[in-house]
Protein backbone atom coordinates (compact mmCIF):
# COMPACT_ATOMS: atom_id res chain seq x y z
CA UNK A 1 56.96 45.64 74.90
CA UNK A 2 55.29 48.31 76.92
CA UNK A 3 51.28 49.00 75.17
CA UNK A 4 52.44 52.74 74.57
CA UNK A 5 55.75 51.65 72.67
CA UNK A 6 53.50 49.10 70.57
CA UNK A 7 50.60 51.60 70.02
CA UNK A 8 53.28 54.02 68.65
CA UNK A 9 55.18 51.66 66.57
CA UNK A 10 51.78 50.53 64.96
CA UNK A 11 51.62 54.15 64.04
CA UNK A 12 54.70 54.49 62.66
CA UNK A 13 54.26 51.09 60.68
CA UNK A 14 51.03 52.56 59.27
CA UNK A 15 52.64 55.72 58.01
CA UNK A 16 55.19 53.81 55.66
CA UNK A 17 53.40 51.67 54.74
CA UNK A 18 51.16 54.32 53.17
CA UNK A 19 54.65 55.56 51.58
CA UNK A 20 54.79 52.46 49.58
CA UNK A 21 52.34 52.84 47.15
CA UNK A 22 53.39 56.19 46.19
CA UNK A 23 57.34 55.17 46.14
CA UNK A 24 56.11 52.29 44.21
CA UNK A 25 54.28 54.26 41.79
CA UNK A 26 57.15 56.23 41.13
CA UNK A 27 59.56 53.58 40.83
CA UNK A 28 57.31 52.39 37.98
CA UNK A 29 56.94 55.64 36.00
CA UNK A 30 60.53 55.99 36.49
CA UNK A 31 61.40 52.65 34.35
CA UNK A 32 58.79 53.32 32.19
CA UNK A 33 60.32 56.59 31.22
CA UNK A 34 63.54 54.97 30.88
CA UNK A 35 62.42 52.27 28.91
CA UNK A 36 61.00 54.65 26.32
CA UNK A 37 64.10 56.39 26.16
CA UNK A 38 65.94 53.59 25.07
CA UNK A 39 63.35 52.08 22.26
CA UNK A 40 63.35 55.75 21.03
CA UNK A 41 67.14 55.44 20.89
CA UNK A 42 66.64 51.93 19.32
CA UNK A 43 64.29 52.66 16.43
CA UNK A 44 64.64 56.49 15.82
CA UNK A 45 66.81 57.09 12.68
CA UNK A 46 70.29 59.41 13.81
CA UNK A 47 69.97 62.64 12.53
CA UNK A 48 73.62 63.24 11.40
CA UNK A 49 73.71 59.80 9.30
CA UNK A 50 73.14 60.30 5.69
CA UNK A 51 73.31 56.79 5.17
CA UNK A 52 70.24 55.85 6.31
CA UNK A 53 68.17 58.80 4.81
């Protein structure tokens, strides 16, 4: 591979790989959102059951 191509494609490398922490961040506050959606969904009493009141 030519030294320009491979000087450029180290560059390009470089910039995603920057990406990742921030997509894998993300990705992480993402599940954890979703994850405390569902144990609220778990444990929270339903409103419109008198039963359990």
């Amino acid at each position: 591979m030519p030294e320009k191509l491979k000087e450029g494609l180290d560059e390009l490398i470089d910039f995603y790989l920057d990406l990742l922490p921030l997509e894998l961040e993300q990705n992480f506050i993402d599940s954890f959102r979703i994850g405390n959606q569902m144990m609220l969904e778990v444990y929270t009493t339903p409103i419109d059951n008198e039963e359990n009141t």
